[in-house]
Protein backbone atom coordinates (compact mmCIF):
# COMPACT_ATOMS: atom_id res chain seq x y z
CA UNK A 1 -55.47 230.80 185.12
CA UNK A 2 -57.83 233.00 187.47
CA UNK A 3 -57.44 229.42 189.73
CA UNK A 4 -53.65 229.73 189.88
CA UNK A 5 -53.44 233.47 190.76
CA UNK A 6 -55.85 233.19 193.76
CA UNK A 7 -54.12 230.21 195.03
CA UNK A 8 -50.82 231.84 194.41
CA UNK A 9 -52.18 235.55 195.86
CA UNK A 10 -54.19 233.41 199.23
CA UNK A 11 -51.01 230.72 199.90
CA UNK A 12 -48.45 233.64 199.37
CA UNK A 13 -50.37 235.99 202.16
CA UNK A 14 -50.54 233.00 204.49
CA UNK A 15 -46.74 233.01 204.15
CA UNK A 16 -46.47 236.53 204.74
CA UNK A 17 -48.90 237.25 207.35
CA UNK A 18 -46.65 234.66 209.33
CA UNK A 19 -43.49 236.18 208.88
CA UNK A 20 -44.92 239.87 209.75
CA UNK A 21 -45.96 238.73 213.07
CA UNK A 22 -42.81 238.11 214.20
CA UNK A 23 -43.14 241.83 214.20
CA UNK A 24 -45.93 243.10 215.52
CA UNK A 25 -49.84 242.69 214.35
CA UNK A 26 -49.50 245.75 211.84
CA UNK A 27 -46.86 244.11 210.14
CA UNK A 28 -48.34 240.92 209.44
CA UNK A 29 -51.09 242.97 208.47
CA UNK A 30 -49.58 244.88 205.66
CA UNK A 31 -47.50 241.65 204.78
CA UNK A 32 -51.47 240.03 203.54
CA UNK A 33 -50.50 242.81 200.79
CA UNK A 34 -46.94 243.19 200.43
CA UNK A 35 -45.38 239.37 199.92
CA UNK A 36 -48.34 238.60 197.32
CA UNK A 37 -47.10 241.96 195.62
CA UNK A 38 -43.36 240.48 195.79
CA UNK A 39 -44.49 236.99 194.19
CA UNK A 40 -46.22 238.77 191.71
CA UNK A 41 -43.99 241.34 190.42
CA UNK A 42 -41.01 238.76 191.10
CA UNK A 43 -43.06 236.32 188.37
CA UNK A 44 -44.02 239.78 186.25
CA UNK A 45 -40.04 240.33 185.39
CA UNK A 46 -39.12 236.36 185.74
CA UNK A 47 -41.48 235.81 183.09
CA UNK A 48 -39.28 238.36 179.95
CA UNK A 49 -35.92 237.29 181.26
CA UNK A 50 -37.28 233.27 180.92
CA UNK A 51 -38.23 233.97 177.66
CA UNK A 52 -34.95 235.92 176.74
CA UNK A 53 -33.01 233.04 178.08
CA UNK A 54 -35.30 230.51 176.62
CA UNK A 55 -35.04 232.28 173.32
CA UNK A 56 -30.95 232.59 173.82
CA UNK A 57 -30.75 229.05 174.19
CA UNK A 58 -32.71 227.78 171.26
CA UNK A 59 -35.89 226.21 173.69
CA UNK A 60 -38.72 225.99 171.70
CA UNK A 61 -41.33 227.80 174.07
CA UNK A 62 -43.31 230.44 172.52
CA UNK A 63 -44.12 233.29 174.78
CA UNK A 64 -47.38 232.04 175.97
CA UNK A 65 -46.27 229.08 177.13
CA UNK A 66 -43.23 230.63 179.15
CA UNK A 67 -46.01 232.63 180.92
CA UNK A 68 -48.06 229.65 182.04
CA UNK A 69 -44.87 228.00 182.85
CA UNK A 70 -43.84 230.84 185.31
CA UNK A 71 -47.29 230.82 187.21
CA UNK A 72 -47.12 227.47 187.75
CA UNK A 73 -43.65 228.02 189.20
CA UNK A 74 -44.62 230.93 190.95
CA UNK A 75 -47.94 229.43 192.52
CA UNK A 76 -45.76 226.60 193.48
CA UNK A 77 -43.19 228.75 195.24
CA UNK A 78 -46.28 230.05 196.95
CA UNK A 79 -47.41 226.44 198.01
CA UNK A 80 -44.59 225.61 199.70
CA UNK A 81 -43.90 228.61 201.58
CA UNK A 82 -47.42 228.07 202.98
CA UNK A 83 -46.80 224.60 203.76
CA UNK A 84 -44.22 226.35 206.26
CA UNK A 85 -46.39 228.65 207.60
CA UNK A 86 -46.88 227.81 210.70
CA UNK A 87 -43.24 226.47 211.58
CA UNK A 88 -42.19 229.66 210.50
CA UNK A 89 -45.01 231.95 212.82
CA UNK A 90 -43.47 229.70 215.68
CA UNK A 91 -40.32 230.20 215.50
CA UNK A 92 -41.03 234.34 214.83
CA UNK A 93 -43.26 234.58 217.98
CA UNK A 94 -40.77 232.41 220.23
CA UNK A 95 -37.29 233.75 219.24
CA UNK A 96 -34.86 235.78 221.33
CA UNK A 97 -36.02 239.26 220.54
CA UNK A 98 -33.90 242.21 219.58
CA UNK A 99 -32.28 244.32 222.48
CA UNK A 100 -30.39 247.27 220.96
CA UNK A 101 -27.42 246.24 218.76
CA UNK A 102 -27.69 242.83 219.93
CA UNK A 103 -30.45 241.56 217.52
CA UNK A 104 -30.84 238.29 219.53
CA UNK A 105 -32.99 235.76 217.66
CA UNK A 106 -33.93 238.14 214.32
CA UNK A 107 -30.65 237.14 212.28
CA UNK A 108 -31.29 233.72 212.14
CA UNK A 109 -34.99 234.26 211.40
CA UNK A 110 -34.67 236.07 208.56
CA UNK A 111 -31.68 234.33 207.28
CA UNK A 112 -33.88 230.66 207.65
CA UNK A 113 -36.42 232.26 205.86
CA UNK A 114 -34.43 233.81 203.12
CA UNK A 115 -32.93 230.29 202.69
CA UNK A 116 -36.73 228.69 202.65
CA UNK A 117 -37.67 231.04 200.09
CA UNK A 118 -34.44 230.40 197.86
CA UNK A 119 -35.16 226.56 198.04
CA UNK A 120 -38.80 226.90 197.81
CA UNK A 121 -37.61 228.81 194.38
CA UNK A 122 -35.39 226.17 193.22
CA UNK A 123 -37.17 223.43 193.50
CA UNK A 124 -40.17 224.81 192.24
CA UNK A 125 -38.36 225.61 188.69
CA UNK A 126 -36.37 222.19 188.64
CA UNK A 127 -39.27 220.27 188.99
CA UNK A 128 -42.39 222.59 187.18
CA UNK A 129 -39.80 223.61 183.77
CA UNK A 130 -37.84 219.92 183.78
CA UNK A 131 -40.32 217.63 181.92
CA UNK A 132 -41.52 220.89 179.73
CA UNK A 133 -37.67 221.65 178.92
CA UNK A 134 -36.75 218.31 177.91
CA UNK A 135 -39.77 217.83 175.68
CA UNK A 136 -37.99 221.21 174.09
CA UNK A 137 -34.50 220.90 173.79
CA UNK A 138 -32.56 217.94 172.71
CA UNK A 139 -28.79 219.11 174.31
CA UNK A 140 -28.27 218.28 177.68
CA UNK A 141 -25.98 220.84 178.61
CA UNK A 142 -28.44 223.62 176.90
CA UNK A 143 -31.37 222.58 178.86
CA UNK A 144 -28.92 222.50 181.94
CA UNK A 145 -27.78 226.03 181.53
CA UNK A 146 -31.42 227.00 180.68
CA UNK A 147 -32.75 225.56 184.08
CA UNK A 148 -29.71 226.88 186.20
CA UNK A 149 -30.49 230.49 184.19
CA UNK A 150 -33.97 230.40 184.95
CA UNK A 151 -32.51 229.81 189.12
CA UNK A 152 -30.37 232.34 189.06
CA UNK A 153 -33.01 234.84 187.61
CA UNK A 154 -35.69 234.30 189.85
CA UNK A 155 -33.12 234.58 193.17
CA UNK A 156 -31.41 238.16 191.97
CA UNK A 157 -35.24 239.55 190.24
CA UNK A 158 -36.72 238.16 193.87
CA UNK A 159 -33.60 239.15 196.36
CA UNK A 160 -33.98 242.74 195.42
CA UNK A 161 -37.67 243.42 194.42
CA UNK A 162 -37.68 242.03 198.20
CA UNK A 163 -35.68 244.84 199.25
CA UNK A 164 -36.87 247.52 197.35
CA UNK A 165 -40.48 246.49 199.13
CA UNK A 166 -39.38 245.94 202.61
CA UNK A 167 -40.09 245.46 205.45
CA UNK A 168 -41.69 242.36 205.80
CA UNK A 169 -40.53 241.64 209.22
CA UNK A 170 -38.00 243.82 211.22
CA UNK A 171 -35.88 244.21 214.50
CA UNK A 172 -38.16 246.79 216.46
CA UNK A 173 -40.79 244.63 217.46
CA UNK A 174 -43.25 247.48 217.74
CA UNK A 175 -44.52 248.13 214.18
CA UNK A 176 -46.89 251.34 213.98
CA UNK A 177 -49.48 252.15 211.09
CA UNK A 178 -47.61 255.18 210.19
CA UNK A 179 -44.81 253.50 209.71
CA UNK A 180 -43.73 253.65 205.53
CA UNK A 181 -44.87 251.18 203.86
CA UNK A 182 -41.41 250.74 201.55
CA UNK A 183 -38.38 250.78 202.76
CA UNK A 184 -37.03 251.56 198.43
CA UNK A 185 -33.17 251.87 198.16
CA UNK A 186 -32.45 253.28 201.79
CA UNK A 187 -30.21 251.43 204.08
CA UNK A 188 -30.79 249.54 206.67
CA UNK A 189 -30.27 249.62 210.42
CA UNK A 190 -26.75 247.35 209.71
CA UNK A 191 -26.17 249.78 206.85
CA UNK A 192 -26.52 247.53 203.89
CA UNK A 193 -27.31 249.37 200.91
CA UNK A 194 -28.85 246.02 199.15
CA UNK A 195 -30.28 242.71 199.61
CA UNK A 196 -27.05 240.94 199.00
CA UNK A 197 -24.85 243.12 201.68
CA UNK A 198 -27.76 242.89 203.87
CA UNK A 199 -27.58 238.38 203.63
CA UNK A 200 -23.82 239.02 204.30
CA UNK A 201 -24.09 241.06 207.48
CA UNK A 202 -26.83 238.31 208.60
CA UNK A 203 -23.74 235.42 208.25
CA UNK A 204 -21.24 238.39 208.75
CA UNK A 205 -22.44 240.61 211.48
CA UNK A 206 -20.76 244.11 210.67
CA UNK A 207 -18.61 245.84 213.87
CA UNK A 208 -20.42 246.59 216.62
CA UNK A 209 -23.25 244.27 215.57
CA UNK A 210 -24.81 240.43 216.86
């Protein structure tokens, strides 16, 4: 277990540090802290609403193993987002960077890496809870339901522990150590209120905004 969490705590800084320094230095910084604190505390609450869903669907997982079974997803969410690592600190040093109201490059960043992370989710439960659900449950459509509930958990728990820790990366490009360290309910510079306004203004761009 102590194996998993370092791998899952050193992989999930790797991913972090690269998405801060699209930033500025002090953001990845702080991100070698911050996105291992968002995997963790993501797979902290994924691992009661599993078992609640597990339990509502008649799996036969005792609590135990639901907690195993969410490290292993959550250290492989990790994985993979380290496997992308240095794609991803590419394309953040290299993009168009934000002038004003005209956010050049940034959107796209963050929604490509929102959309890693949400895959990098996915197929980490399909694949890591499949065989274990099917040795489980003998309906179909129950362990279908149970895998798509598991999904759906981990993307709203994830989507806005993210933005209750933000920022990870941002739009000023000129991050300073006295800058807060959580961003908590307060809006952002588009004026989204939460993480799922804020994904719509990135494929929506409010008035006034590109």
């Amino acid at each position: 277990m102590m194996r998993s969490l370092l791998t899952l705590t050193a992989s999930a800084a790797t991913y972090g540090f690269s998405i801060g320094i699209s930033n500025s230095w002090v953001y990845a910084a702080r991100n070698l802290v911050k996105f291992p604190l968002l995997i963790l505390s993501t797979a902290a609450i994924c691992a009661l609403l599993y078992h609640v869903l597990a339990r509502f669907l008649d799996a036969r997982f005792d609590f135990v193993q639901v907690q195993r079974l969410v490290l292993g997803i959550f250290r492989d969410i990790s994985r993979l987002l380290c496997a992308l690592s240095p794609a991803v600190c590419f394309l953040g040093v290299t993009m168009q960077r934000p002038q004003g109201r005209d956010l050049g490059g940034y959107p796209q960043f963050l929604l490509l890496n929102v959309g890693a992370i949400a895959l990098c989710g996915c197929l980490s439960v399909y694949f890591r809870a499949r065989d274990r659900i099917m040795q489980s449950m003998n309906s179909a459509r129950r362990r279908n339901l149970l895998v798509a509930g598991w999904m759906l958990a981990s993307l709203a728990v994830g989507g806005q522990v993210c933005w209750m820790i933000r920022p990870f990366f941002g739009t000023s490009g000129a991050g300073a150590w006295d800058t807060p360290w959580f961003s908590g309910s307060s809006a952002d510079k588009r004026g989204a209120s939460n993480f799922y306004e804020a994904v719509y203004y990135l494929i929506v761009p409010p008035d006034g905004w590109k």
